[in-house]
C-alpha atoms as a PDB file:
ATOM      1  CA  UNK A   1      10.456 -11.046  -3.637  1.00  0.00           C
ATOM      2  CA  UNK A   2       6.818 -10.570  -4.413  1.00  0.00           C
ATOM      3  CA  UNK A   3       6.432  -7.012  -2.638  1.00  0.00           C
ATOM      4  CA  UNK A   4       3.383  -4.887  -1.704  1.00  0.00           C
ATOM      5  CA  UNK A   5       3.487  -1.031  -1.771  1.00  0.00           C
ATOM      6  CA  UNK A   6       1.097   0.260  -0.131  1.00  0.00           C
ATOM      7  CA  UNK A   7       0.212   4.550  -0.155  1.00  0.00           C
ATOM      8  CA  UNK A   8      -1.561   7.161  -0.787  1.00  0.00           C
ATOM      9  CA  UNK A   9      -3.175   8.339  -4.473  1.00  0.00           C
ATOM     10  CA  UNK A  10      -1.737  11.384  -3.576  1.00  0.00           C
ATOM     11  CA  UNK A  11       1.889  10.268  -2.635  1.00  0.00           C
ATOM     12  CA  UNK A  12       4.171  11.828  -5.247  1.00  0.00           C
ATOM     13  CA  UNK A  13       7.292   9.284  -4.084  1.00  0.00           C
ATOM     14  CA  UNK A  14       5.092   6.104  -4.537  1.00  0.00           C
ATOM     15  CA  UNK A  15       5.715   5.567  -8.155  1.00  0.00           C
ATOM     16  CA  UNK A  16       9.494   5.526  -7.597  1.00  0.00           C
ATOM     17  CA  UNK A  17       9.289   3.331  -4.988  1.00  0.00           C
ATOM     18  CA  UNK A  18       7.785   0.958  -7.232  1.00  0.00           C
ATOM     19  CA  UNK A  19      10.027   1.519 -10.433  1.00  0.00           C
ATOM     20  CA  UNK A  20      13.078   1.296  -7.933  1.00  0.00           C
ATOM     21  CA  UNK A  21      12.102  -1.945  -5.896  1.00  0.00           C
ATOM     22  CA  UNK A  22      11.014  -3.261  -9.966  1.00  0.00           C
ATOM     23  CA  UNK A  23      15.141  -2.291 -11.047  1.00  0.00           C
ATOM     24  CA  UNK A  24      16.611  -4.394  -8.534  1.00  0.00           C
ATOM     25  CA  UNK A  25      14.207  -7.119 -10.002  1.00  0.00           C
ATOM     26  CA  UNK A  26      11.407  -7.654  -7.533  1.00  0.00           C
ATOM     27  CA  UNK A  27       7.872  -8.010  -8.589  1.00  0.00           C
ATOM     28  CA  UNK A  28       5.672  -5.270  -6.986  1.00  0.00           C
ATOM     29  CA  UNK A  29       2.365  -4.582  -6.864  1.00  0.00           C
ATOM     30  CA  UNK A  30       1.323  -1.200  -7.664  1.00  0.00           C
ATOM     31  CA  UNK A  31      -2.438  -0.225  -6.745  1.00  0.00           C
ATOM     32  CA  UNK A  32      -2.151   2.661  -9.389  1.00  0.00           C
ATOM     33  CA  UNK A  33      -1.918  -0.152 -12.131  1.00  0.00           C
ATOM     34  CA  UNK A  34      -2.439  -3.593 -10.984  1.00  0.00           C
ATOM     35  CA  UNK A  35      -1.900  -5.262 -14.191  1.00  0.00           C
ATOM     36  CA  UNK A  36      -1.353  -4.483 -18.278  1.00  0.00           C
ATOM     37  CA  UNK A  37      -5.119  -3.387 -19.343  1.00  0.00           C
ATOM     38  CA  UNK A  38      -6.633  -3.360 -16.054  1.00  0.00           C
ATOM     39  CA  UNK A  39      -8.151  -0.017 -14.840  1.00  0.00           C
ATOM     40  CA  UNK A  40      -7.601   0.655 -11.351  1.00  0.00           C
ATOM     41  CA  UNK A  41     -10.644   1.190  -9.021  1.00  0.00           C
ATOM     42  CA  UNK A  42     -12.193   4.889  -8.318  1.00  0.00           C
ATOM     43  CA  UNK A  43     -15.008   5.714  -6.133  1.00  0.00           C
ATOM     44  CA  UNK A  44     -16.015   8.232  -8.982  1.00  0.00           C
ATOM     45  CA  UNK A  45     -16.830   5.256 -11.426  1.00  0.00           C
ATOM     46  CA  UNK A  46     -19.689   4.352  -8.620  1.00  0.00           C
ATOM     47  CA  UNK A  47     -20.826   7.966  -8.407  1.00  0.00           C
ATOM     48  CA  UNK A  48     -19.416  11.145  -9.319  1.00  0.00           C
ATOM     49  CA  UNK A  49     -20.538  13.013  -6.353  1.00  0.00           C
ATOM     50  CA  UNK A  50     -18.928  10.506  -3.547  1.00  0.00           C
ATOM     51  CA  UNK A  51     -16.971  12.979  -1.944  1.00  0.00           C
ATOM     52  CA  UNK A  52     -20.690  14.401  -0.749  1.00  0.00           C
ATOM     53  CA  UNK A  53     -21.081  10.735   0.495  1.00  0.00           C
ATOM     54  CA  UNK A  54     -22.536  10.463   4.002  1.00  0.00           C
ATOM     55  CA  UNK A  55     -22.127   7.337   6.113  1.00  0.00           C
ATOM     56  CA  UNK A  56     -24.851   5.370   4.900  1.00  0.00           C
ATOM     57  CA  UNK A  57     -24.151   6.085   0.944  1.00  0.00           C
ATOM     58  CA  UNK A  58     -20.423   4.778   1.720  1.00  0.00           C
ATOM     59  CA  UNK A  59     -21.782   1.818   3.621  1.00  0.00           C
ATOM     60  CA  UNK A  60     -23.905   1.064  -0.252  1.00  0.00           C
ATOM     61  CA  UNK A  61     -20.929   2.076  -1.794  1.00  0.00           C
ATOM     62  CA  UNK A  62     -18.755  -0.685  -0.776  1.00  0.00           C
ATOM     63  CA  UNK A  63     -21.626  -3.277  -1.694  1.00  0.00           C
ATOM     64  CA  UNK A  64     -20.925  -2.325  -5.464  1.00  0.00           C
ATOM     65  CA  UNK A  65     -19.412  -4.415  -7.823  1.00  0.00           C
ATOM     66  CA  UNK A  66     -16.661  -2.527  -8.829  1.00  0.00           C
ATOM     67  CA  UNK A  67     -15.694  -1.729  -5.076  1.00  0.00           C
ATOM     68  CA  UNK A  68     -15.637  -5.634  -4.580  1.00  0.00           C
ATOM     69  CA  UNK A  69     -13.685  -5.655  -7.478  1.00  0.00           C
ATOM     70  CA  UNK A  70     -10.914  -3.118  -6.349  1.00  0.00           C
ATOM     71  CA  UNK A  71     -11.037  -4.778  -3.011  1.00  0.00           C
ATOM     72  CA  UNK A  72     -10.325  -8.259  -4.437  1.00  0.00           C
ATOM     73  CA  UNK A  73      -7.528  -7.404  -6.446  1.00  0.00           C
ATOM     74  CA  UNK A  74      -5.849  -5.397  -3.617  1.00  0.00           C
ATOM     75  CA  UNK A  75      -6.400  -8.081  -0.403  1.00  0.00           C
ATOM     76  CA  UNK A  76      -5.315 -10.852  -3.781  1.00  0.00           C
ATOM     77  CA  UNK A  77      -2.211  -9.254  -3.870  1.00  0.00           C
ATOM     78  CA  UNK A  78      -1.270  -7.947  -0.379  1.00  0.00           C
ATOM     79  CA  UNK A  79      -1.585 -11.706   1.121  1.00  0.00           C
ATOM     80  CA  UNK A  80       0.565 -13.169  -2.004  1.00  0.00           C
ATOM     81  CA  UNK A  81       2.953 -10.388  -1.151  1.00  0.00           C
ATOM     82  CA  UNK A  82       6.494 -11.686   0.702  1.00  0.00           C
ATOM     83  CA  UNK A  83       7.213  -7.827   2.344  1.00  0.00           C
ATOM     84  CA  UNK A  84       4.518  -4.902   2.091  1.00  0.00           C
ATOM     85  CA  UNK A  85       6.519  -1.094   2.329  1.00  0.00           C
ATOM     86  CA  UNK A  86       4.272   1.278   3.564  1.00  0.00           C
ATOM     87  CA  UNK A  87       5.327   5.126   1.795  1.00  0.00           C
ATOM     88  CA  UNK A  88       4.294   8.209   3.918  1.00  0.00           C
ATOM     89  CA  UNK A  89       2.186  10.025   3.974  1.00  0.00           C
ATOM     90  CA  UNK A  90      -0.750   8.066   3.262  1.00  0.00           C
ATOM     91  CA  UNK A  91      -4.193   7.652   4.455  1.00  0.00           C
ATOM     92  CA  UNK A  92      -6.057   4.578   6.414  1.00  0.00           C
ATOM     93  CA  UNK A  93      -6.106   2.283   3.898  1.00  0.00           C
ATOM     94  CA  UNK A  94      -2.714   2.121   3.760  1.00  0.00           C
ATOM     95  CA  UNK A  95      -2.111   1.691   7.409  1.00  0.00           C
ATOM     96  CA  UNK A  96      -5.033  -1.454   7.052  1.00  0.00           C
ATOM     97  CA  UNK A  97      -3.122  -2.654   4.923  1.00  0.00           C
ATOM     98  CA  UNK A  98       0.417  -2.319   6.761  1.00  0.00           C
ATOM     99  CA  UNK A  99      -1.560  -3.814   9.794  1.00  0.00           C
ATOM    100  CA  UNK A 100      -2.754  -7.171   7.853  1.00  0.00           C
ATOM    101  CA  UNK A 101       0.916  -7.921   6.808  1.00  0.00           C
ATOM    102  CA  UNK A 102       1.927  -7.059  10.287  1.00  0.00           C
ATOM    103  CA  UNK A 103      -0.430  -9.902  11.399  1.00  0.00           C
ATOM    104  CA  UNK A 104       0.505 -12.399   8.596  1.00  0.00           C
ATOM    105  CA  UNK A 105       4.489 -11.451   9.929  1.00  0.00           C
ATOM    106  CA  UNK A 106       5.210 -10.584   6.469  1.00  0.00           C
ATOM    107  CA  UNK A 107       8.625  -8.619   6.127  1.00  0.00           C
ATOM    108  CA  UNK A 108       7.711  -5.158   6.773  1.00  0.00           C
ATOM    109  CA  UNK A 109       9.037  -1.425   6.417  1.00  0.00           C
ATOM    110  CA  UNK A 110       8.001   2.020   6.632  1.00  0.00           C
ATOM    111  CA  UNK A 111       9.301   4.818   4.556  1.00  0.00           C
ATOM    112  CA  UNK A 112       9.078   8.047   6.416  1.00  0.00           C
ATOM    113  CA  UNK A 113       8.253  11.498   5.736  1.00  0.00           C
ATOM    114  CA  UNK A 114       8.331  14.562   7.672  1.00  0.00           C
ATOM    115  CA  UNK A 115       5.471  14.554   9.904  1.00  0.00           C
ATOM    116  CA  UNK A 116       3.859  13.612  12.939  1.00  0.00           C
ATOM    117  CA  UNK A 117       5.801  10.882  14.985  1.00  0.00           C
ATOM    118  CA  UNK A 118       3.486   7.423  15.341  1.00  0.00           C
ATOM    119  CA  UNK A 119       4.142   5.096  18.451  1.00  0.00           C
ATOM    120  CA  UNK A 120       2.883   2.241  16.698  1.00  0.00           C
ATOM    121  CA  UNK A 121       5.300   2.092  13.685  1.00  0.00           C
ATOM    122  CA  UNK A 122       7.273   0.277  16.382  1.00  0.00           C
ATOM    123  CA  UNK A 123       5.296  -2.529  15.044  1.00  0.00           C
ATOM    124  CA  UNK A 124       8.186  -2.300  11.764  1.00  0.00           C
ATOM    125  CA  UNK A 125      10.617  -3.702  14.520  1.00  0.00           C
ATOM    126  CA  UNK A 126      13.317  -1.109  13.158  1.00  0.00           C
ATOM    127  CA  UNK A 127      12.457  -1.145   9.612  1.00  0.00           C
ATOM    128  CA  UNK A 128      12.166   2.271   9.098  1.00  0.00           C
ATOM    129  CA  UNK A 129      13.539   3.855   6.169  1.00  0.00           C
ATOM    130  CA  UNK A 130      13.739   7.900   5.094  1.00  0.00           C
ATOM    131  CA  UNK A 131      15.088   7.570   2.091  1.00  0.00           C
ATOM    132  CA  UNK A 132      14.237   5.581  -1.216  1.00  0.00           C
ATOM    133  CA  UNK A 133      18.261   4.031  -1.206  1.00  0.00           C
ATOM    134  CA  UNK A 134      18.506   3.090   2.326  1.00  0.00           C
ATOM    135  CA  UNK A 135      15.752   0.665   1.783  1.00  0.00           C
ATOM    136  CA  UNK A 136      17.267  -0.942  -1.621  1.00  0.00           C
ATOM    137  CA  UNK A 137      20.720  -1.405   0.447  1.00  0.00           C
ATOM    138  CA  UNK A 138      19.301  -2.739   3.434  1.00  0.00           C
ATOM    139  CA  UNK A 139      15.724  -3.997   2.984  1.00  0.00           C
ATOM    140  CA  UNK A 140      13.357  -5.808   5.585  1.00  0.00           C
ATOM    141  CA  UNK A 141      13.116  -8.567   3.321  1.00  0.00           C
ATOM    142  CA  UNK A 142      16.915  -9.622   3.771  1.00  0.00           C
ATOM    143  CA  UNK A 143      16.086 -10.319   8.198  1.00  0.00           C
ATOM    144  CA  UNK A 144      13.701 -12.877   9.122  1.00  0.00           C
ATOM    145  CA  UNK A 145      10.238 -11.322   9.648  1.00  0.00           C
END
């Protein structure tokens, strides 16, 4: 299965989601490093002070070249993806993401963390996962989406 992890920059777990859904041989797509010699996208590489950004300067911001880039290589991947796991906590491009394959009724799954409950992860139709194992033994990708 071709699978799409989507998180946070800030997730500790997400690398080990990846190498673990890699050891049971599926190809994933990791937004940290999206291919051999490809630098992933930062909004520091457009300016350094971004995080001072107000509406408008994000609005210019995501008319840059290397934000069209990034956001090429990510939407590329998520729609060639079979199953996107989304790994809590993460932030709303994440949840975009997890919403698009929702839509395209790719196989989907959520793997919790502690935190505040979310009505709408009902959208995972019971594919929801707190530990890393659970989801290798029983994975969305195994039901019909």
């Amino acid at each position: 299965m071709n699978i799409y992890v989507a998180s946070s920059w800030r997730n500790a777990r997400q690398p080990e989601v990846v190498a673990a859904l890699r050891r049971i041989g599926h190809k994933v797509y990791d937004f940290r490093n999206p291919s051999e010699g490809d630098s992933r996208f930062h909004w520091s590489e457009i300016d350094p002070k971004w995080q001072r950004w107000d509406a408008g300067s994000f609005v210019n911001g995501l008319d840059h070249p290397l934000a069209i880039d990034g956001f090429r290589k990510d939407l590329d991947a998520l729609r060639a993806a079979d199953g996107v796991v989304l790994v809590m906590p993460c932030g709303r491009s994440s949840h975009l993401e997890f919403g698009f394959a929702v839509g395209q009724e790719k196989h989907c799954a959520i793997l919790l963390s502690d935190g505040e409950p979310e009505l709408m992860y009902l959208m995972a139709h019971g594919q929801l996962y707190t530990r890393i194992r659970d989801l290798l033994v029983s994975p969305p990708w195994a039901l019909a989406p």
